[in-house]
Protein backbone atom coordinates (compact mmCIF):
# COMPACT_ATOMS: atom_id res chain seq x y z
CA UNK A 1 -81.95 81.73 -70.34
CA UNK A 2 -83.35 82.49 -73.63
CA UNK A 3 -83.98 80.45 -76.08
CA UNK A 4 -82.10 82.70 -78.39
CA UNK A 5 -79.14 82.54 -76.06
CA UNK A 6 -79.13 78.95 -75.65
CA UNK A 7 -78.72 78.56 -79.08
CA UNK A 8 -76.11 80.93 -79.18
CA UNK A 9 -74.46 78.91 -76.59
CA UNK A 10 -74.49 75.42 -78.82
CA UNK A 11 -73.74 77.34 -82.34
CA UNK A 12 -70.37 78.46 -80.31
CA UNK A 13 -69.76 75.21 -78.75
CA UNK A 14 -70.19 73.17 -81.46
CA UNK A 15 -67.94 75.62 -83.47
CA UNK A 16 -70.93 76.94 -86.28
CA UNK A 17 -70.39 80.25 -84.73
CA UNK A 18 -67.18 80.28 -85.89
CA UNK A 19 -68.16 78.82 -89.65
CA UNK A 20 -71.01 81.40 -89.95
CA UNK A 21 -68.94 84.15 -89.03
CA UNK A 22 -66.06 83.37 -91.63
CA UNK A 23 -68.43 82.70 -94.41
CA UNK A 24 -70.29 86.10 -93.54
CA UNK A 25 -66.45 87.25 -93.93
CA UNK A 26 -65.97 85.60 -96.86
CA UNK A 27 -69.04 86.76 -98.41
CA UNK A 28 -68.47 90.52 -97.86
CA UNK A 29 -65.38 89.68 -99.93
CA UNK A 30 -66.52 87.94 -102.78
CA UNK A 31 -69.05 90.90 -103.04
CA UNK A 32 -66.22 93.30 -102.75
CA UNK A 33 -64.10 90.87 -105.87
CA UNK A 34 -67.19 90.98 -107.58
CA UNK A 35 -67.77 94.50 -106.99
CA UNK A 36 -63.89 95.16 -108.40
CA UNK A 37 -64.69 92.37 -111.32
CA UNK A 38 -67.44 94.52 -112.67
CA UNK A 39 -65.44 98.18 -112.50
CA UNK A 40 -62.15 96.47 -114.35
CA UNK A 41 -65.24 95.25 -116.76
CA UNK A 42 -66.69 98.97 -117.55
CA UNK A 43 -63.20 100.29 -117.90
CA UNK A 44 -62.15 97.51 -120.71
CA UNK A 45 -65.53 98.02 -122.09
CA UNK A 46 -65.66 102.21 -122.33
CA UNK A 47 -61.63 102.96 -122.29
CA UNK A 48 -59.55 100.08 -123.26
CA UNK A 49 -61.12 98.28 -125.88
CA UNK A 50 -62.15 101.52 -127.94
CA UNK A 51 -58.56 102.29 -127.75
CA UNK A 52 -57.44 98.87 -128.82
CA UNK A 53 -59.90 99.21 -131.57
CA UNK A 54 -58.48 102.48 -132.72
CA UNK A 55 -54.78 101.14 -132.18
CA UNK A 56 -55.63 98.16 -134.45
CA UNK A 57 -56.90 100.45 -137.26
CA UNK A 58 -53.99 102.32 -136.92
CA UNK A 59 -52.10 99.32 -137.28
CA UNK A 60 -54.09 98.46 -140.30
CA UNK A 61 -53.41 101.53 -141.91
CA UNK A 62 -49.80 101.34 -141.37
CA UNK A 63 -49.38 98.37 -142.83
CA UNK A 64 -51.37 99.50 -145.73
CA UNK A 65 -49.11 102.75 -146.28
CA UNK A 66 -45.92 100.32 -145.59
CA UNK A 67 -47.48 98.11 -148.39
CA UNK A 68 -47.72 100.36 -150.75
CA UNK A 69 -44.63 102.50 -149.60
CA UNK A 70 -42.70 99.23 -150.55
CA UNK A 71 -44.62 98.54 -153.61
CA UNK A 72 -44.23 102.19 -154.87
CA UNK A 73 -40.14 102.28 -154.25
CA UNK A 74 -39.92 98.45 -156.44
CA UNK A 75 -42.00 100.54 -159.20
CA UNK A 76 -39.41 103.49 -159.16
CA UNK A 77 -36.50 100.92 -159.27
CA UNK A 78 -38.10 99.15 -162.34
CA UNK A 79 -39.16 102.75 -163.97
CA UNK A 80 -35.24 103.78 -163.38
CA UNK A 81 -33.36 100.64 -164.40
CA UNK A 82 -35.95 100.80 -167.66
CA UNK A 83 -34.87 104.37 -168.39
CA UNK A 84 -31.28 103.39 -167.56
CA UNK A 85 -31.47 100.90 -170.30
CA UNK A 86 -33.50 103.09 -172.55
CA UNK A 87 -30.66 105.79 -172.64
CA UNK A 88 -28.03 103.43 -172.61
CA UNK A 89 -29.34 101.82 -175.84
CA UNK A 90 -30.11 105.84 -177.42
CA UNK A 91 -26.06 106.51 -176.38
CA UNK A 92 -24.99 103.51 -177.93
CA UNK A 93 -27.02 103.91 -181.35
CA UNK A 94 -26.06 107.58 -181.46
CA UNK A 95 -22.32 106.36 -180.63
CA UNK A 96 -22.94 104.00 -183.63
CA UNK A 97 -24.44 106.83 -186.10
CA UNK A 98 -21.63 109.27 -184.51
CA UNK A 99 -18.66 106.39 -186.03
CA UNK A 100 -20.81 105.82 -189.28
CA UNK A 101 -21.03 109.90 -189.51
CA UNK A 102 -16.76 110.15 -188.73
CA UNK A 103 -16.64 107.04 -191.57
CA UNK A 104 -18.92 109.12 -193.93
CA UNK A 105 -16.60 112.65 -193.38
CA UNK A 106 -13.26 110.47 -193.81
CA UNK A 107 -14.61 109.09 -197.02
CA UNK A 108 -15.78 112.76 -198.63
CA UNK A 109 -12.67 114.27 -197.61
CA UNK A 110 -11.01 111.87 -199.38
CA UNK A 111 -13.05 112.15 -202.64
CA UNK A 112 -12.65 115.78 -201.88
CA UNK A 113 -8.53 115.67 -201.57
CA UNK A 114 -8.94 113.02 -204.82
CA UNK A 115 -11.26 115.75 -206.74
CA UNK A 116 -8.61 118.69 -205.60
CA UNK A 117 -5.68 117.16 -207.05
CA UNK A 118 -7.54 115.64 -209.95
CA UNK A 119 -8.69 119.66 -210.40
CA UNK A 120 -5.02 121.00 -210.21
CA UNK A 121 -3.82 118.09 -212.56
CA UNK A 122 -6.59 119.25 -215.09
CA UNK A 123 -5.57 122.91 -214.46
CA UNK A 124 -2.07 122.12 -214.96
CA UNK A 125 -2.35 119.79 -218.05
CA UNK A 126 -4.81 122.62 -219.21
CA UNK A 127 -1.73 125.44 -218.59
C-alpha cells in the first residue's frame, strides 16, 4: 500500500476522517452564514436604513406640524374668548348708554309735557 492510503486507513480508524469531514461541512456553512450575514448587511445599509432615515424625518416633521397645529388652535381659542369678552363688554356699555339715552328721552319729554301745559296755561291766562 501507499503511504497515502495507509494514512487514510488510520485517519478512518481512529475516527479523524470523520472530524475532518464534518468540520469541512461545517466550514462550507459558516461561509455560506457569512456569505448571507454580509447580503442582509448591504440591504440594511443601501435600502433599509435610508428609509428609516427618511421615515424618522418624516416623523420629525410631523411632530413639528402637530406642534404647532396644537399651538395655533390654543392661539385661536385665546384670540376668540378675547373677542368674546371684548364685545361682550362693547354690548354691555352700549346697553348702559342705550338705558342712560331711554332716562335722558323720559326726562325731556317730561320737561316737554311740563313746558306744553305751562304754554297752554300762559295762552289761556293770556285769553
Amino acid at each position: 500500500m501507499r503511504p497515502a492510503e495507509v494514512l487514510s486507513l488510520i485517519e478512518e480508524a481512529s475516527g479523524t476522517s470523520t472530524y475532518l469531514s464534518s468540520k469541512q461541512s461545517a466550514e462550507a456553512t459558516i461561509r455560506k452564514k457569512e456569505q448571507k450575514i454580509a447580503e442582509v448587511e448591504r440591504v440594511m445599509r443601501e435600502d433599509v436604513t435610508p428609509e428609516f432615515e427618511r421615515l424618522m424625518e418624516e416623523k420629525a416633521m410631523f411632530d413639528q406640524f402637530k406642534d404647532l397645529s396644537e399651538r395655533i388652535e390654543e392661539k385661536t381659542r385665546l384670540y376668540l374668548a378675547y373677542d368674546y369678552n371684548q364685545l361682550k363688554d362693547r354690548v354691555q356699555d352700549t346697553q348702559g348708554s342705550r338705558k342712560e339715552l331711554e332716562t335722558n328721552i323720559e326726562q325731556y319729554r317730561a320737561r316737554i309735557e311740563k313746558l306744553l301745559s305751562d304754554l297752554r296755561r300762559a295762552k289761556l291766562d293770556h285769553e
